[in-house]
N, C-alpha and C. Protein backbone atom coordinates (compact mmCIF):
# COMPACT_ATOMS: atom_id res chain seq x y z
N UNK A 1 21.97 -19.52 15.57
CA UNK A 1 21.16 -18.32 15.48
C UNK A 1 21.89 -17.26 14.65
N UNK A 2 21.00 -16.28 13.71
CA UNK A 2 21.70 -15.34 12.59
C UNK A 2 22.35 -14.28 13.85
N UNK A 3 23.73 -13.65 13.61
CA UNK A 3 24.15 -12.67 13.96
C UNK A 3 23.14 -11.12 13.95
N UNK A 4 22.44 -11.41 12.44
CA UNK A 4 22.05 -9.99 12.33
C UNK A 4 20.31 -10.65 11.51
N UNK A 5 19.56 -9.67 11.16
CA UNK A 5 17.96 -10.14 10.61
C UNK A 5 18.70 -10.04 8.91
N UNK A 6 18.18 -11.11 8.52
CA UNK A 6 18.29 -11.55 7.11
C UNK A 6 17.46 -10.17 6.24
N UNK A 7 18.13 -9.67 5.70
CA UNK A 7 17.95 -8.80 4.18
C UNK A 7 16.84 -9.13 3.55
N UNK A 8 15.72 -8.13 3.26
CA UNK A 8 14.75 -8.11 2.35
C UNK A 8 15.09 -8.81 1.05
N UNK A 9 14.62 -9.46 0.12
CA UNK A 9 14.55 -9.68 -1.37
C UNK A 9 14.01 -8.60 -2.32
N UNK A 10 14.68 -7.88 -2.84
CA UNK A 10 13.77 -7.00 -3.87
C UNK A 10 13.11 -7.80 -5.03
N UNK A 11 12.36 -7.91 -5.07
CA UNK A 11 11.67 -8.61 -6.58
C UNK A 11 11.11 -7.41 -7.45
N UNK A 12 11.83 -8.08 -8.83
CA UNK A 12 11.60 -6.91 -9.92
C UNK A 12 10.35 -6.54 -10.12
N UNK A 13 9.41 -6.13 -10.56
CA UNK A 13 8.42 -5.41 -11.23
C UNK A 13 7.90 -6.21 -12.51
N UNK A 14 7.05 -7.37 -12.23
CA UNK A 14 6.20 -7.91 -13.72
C UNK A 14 6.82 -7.08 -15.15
N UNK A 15 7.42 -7.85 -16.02
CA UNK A 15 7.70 -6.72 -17.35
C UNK A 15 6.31 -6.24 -18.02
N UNK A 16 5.36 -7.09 -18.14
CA UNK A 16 4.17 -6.55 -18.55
C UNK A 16 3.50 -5.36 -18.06
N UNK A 17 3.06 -5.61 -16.85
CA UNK A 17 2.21 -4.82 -16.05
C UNK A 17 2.91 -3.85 -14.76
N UNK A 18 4.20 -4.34 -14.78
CA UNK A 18 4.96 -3.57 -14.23
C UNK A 18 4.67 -3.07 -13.15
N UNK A 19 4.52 -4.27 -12.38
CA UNK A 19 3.88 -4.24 -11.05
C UNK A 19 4.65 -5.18 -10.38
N UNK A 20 4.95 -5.25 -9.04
CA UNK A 20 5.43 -6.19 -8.32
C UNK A 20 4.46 -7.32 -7.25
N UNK A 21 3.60 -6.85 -7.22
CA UNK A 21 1.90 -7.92 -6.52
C UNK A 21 2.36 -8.99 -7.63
N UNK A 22 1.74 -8.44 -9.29
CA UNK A 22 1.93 -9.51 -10.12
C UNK A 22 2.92 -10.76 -10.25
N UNK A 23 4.11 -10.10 -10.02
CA UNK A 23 5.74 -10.72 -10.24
C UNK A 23 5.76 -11.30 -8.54
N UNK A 24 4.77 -10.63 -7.47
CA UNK A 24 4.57 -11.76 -6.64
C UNK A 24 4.32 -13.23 -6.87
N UNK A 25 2.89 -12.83 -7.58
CA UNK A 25 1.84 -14.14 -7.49
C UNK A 25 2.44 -14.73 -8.43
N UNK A 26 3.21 -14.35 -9.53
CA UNK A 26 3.75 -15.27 -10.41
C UNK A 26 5.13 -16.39 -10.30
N UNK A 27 5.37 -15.52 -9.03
CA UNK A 27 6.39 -16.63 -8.58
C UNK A 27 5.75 -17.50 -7.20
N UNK A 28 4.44 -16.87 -6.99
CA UNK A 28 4.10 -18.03 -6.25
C UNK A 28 3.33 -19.17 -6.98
N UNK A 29 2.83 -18.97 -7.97
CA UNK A 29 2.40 -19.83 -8.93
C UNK A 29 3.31 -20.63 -9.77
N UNK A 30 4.31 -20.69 -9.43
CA UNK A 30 5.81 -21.32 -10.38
C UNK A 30 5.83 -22.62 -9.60
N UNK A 31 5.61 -23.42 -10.23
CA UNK A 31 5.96 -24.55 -10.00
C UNK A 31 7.30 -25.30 -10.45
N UNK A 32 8.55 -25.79 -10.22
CA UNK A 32 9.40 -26.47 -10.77
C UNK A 32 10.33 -25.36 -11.16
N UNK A 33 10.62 -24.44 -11.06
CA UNK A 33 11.27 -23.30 -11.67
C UNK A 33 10.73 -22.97 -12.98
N UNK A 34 9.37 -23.12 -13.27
CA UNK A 34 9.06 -22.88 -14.30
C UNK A 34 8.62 -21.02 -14.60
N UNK A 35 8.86 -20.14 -14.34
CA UNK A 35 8.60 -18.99 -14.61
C UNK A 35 7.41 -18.85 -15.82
N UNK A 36 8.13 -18.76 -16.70
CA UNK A 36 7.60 -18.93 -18.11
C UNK A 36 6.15 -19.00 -18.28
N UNK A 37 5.98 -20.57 -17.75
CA UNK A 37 4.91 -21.38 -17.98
C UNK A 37 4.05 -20.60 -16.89
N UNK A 38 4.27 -20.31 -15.67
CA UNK A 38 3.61 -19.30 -14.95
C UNK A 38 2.91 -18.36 -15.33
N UNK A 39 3.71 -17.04 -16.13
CA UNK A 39 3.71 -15.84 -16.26
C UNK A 39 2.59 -16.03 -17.46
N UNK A 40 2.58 -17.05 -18.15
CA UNK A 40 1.75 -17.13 -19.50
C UNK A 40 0.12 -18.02 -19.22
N UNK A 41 0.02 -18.47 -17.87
CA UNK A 41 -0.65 -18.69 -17.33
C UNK A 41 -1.99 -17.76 -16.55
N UNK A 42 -1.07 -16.30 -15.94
CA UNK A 42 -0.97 -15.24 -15.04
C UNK A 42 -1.88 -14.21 -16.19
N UNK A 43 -0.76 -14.60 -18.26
CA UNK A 43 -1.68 -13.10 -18.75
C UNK A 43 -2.60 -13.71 -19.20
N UNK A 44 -2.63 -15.36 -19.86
CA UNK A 44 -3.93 -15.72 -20.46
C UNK A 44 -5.21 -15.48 -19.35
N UNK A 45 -4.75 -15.65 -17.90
CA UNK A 45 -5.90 -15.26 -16.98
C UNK A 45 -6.57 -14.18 -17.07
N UNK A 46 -5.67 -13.14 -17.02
CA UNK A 46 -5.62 -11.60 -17.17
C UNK A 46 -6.74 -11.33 -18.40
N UNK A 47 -6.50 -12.14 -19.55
CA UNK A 47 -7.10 -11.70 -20.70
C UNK A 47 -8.36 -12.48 -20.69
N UNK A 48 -8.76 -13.33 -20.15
CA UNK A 48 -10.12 -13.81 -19.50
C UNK A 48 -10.91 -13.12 -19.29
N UNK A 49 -10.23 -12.50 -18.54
CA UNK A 49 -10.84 -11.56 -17.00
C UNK A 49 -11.31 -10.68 -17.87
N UNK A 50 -10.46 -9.92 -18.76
CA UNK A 50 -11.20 -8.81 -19.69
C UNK A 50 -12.18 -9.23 -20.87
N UNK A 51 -11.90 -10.51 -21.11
CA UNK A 51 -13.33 -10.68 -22.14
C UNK A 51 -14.36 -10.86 -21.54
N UNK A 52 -13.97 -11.66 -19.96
CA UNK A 52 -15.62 -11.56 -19.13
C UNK A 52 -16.21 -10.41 -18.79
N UNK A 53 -15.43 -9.73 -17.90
CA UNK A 53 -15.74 -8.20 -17.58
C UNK A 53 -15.52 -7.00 -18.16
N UNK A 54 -15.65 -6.06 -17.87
CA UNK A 54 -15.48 -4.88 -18.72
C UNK A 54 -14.30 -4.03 -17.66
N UNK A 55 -13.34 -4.83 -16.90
CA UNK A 55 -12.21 -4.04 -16.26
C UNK A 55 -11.15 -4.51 -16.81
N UNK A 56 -10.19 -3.93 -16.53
CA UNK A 56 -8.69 -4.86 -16.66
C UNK A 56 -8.43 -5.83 -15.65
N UNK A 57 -7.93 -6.85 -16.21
CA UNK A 57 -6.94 -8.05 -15.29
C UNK A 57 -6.93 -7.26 -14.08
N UNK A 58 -5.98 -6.55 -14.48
CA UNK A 58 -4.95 -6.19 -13.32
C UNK A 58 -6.07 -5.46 -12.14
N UNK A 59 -7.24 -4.46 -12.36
CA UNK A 59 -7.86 -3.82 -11.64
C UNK A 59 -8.82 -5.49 -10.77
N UNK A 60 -9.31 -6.20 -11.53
CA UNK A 60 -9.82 -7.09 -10.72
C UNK A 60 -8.92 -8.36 -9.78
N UNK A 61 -7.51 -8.47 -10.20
CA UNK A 61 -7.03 -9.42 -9.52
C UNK A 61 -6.28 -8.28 -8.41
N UNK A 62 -6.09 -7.17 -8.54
CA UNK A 62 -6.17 -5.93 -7.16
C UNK A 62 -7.07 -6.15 -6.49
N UNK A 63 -8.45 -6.09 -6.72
CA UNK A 63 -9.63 -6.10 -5.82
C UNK A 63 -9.95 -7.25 -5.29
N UNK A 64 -9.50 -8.24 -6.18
CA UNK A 64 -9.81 -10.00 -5.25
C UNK A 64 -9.13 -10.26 -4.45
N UNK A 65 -7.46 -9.48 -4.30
CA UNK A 65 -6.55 -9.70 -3.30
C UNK A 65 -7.34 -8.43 -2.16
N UNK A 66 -7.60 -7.89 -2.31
CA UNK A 66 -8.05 -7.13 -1.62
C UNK A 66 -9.20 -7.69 -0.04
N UNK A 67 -10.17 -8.40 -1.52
CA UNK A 67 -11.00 -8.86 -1.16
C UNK A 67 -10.93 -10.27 0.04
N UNK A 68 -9.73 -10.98 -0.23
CA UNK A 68 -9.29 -11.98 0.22
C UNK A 68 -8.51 -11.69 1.48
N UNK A 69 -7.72 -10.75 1.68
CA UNK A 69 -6.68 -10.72 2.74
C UNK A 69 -7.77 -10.79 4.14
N UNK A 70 -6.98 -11.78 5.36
CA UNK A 70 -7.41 -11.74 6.16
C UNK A 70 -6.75 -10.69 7.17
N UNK A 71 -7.53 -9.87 8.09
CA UNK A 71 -7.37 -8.92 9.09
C UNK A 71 -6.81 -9.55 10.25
N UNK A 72 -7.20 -10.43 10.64
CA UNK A 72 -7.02 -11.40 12.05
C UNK A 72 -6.34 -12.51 12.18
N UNK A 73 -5.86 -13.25 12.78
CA UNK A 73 -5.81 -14.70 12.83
C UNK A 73 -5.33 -15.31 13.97
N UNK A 74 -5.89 -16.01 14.64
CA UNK A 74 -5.53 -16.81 15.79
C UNK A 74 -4.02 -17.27 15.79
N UNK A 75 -3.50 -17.25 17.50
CA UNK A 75 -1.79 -17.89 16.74
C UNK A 75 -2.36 -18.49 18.36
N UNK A 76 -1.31 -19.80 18.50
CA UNK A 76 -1.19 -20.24 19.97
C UNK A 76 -0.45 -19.81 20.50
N UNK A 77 -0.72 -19.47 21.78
CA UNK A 77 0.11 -18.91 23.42
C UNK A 77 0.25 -19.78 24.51
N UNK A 78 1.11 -20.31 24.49
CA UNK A 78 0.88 -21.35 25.37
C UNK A 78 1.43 -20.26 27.18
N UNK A 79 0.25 -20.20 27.97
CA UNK A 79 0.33 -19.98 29.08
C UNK A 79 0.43 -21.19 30.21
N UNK A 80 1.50 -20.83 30.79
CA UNK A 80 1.71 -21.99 31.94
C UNK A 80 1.47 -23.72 31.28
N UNK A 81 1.00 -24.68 31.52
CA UNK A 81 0.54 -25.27 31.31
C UNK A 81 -0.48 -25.70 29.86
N UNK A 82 -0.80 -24.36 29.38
CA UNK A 82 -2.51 -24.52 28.72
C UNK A 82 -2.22 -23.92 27.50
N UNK A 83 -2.39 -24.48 26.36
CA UNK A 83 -1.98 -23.45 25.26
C UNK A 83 -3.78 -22.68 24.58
N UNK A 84 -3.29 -21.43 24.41
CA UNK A 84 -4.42 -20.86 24.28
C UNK A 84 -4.34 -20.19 22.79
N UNK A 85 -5.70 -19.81 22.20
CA UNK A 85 -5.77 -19.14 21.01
C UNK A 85 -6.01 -17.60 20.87
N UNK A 86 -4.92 -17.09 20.58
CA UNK A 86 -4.96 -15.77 21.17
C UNK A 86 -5.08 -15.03 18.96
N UNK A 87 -6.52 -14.02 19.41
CA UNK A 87 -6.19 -13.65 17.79
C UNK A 87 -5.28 -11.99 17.74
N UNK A 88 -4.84 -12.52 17.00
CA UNK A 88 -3.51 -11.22 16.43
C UNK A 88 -3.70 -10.93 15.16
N UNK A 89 -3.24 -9.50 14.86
CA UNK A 89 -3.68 -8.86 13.84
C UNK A 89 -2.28 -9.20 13.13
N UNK A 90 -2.73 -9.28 11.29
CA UNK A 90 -2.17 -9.98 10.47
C UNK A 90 -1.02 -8.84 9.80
N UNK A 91 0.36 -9.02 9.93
CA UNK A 91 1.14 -8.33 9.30
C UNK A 91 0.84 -7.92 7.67
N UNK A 92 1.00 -6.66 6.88
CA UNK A 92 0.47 -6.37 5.45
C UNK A 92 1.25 -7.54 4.62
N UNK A 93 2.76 -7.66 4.49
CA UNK A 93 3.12 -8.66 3.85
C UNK A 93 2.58 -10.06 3.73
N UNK A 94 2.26 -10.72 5.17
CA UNK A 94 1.88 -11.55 5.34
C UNK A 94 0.77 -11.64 4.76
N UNK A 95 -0.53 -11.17 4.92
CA UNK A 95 -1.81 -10.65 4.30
C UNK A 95 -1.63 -10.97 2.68
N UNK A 96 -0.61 -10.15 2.07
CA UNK A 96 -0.71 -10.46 0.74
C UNK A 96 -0.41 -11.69 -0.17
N UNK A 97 0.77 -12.34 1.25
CA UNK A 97 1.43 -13.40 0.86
C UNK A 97 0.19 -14.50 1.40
N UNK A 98 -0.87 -14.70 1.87
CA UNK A 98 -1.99 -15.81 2.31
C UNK A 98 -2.85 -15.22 1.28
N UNK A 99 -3.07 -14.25 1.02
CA UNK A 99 -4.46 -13.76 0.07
C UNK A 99 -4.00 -14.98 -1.76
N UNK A 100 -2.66 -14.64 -1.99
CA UNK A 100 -2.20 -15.12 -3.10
C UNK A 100 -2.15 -16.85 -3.10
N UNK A 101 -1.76 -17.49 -1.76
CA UNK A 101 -1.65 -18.78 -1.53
C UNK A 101 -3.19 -19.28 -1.79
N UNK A 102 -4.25 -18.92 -1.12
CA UNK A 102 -5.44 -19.43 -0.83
C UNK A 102 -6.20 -19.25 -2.57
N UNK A 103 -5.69 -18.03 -3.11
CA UNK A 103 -6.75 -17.63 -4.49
C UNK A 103 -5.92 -18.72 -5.09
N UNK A 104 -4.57 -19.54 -5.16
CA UNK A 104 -3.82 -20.53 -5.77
C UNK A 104 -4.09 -22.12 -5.35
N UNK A 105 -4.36 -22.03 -4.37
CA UNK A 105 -4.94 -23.29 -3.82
C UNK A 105 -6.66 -23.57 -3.95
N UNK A 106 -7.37 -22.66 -4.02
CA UNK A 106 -8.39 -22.57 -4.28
C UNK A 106 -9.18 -22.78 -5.83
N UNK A 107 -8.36 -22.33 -7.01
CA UNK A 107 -8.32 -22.20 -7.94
C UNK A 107 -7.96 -23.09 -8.85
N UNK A 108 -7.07 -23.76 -8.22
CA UNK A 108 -6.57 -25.68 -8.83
C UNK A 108 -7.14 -26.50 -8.34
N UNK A 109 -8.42 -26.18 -7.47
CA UNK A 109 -9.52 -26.77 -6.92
C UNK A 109 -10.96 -26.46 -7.66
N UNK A 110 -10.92 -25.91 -8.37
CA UNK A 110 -11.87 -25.26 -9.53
C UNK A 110 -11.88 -26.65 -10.85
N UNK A 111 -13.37 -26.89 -10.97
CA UNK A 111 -13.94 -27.91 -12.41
C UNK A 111 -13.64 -27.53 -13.77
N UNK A 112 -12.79 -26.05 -13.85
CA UNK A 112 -12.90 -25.59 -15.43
C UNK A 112 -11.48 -26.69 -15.90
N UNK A 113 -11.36 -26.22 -17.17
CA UNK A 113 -10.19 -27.24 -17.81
C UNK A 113 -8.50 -26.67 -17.68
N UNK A 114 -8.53 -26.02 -18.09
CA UNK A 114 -7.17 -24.73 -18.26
C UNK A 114 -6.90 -24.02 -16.70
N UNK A 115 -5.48 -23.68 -16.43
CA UNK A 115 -4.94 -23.42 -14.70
C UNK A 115 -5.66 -22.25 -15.11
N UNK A 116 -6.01 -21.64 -16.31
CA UNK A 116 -5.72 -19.98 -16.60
C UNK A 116 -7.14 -19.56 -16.59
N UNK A 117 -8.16 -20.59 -16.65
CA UNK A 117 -9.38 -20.52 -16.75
C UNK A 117 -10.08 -20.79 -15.48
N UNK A 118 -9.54 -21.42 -14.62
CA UNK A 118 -9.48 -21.85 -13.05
C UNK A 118 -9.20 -20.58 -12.65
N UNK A 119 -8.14 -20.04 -12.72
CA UNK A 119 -7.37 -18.48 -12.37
C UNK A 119 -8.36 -17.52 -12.59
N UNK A 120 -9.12 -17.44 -13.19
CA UNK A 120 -9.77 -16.04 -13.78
C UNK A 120 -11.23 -16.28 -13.35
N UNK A 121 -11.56 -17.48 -13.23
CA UNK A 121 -12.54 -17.89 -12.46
C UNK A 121 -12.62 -17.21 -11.02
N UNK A 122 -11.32 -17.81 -10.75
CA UNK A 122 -11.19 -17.65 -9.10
C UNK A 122 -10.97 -16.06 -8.77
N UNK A 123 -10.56 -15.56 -9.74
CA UNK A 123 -9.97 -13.64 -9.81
C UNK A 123 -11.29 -13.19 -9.43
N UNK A 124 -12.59 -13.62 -10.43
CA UNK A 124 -13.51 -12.63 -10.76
C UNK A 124 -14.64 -13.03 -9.37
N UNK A 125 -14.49 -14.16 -8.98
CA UNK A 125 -15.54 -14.15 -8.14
C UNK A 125 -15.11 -13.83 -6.45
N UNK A 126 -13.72 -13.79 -6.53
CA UNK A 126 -13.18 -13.43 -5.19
C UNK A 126 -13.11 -11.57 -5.31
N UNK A 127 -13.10 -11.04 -6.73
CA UNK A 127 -13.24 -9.55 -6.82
C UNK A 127 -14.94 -9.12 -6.15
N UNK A 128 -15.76 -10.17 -6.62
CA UNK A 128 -17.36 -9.85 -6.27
C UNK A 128 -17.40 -10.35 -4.79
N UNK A 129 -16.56 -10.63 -4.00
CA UNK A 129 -16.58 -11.18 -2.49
C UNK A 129 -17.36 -12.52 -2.19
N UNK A 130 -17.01 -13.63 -3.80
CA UNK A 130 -17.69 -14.70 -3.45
C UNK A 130 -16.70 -15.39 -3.76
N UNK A 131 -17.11 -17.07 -3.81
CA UNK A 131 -15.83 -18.05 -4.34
C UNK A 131 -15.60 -18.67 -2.86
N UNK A 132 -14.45 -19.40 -2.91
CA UNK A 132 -14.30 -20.38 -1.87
C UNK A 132 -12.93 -19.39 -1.31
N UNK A 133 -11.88 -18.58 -1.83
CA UNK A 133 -10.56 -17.98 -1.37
C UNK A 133 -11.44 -17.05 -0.64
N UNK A 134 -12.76 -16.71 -0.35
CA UNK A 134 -13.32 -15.49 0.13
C UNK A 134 -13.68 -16.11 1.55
């Protein structure tokens, strides 16, 4: 068992957009240590998003995470004997860190051809509160 609670990670700030949500999802989207191939994945999405819609990337993949985070979620309690489903309200980190997993798992589950076209797919219709991450 740790002596003391393990230290936060600071993660830098996306160089583009200079945001840290972004430089989240982009390292949750890294497969293999590939950064790179990620991040170029992350703006061709981004730049999708703005030839479909008339917002920025960044304002609609805000609102799809938005749109996505769950409030609730059942955890088990096991009382005496009986394990039960007790629902508990969802920590903010946590929230952001399932909103990003599900729009990523959801999205490589998408018929288009390109991850980045899957991605922007999945951005714009989880921003309108539809899609399967919703």
């Amino acid at each position: 068992m740790r002596k003391r609670r393990a230290e936060k990670r600071f993660i830098k700030p996306d160089p583009k957009f200079n945001d840290i949500t972004v430089s989240k999802f982009i390292n949750c989207l890294m497969n293999d240590g590939k950064k790179s191939a990620a991040r170029k994945i992350i703006y061709n999405a981004f730049e999708i998003i703005e030839g479909k819609t008339k917002k920025t990337g960044l304002e609609v993949f805000k609102q799809a995470l938005s749109n996505v985070q769950p409030v609730i979620e059942v955890r088990s309690r096991r009382v005496g004997g009986a394990t039960y489903q007790v629902p508990s309200e969802v920590r903010p980190e946590r929230r952001t860190a399932l909103a990003m997993r599900w729009i990523k798992i959801y999205a490589s589950q998408r018929g288009d051809k390109t991850m980045s076209q899957k991605l922007a797919q999945e951005l714009i219709s989880a921003s309108n509160n539809e899609g399967s991450a919703v």
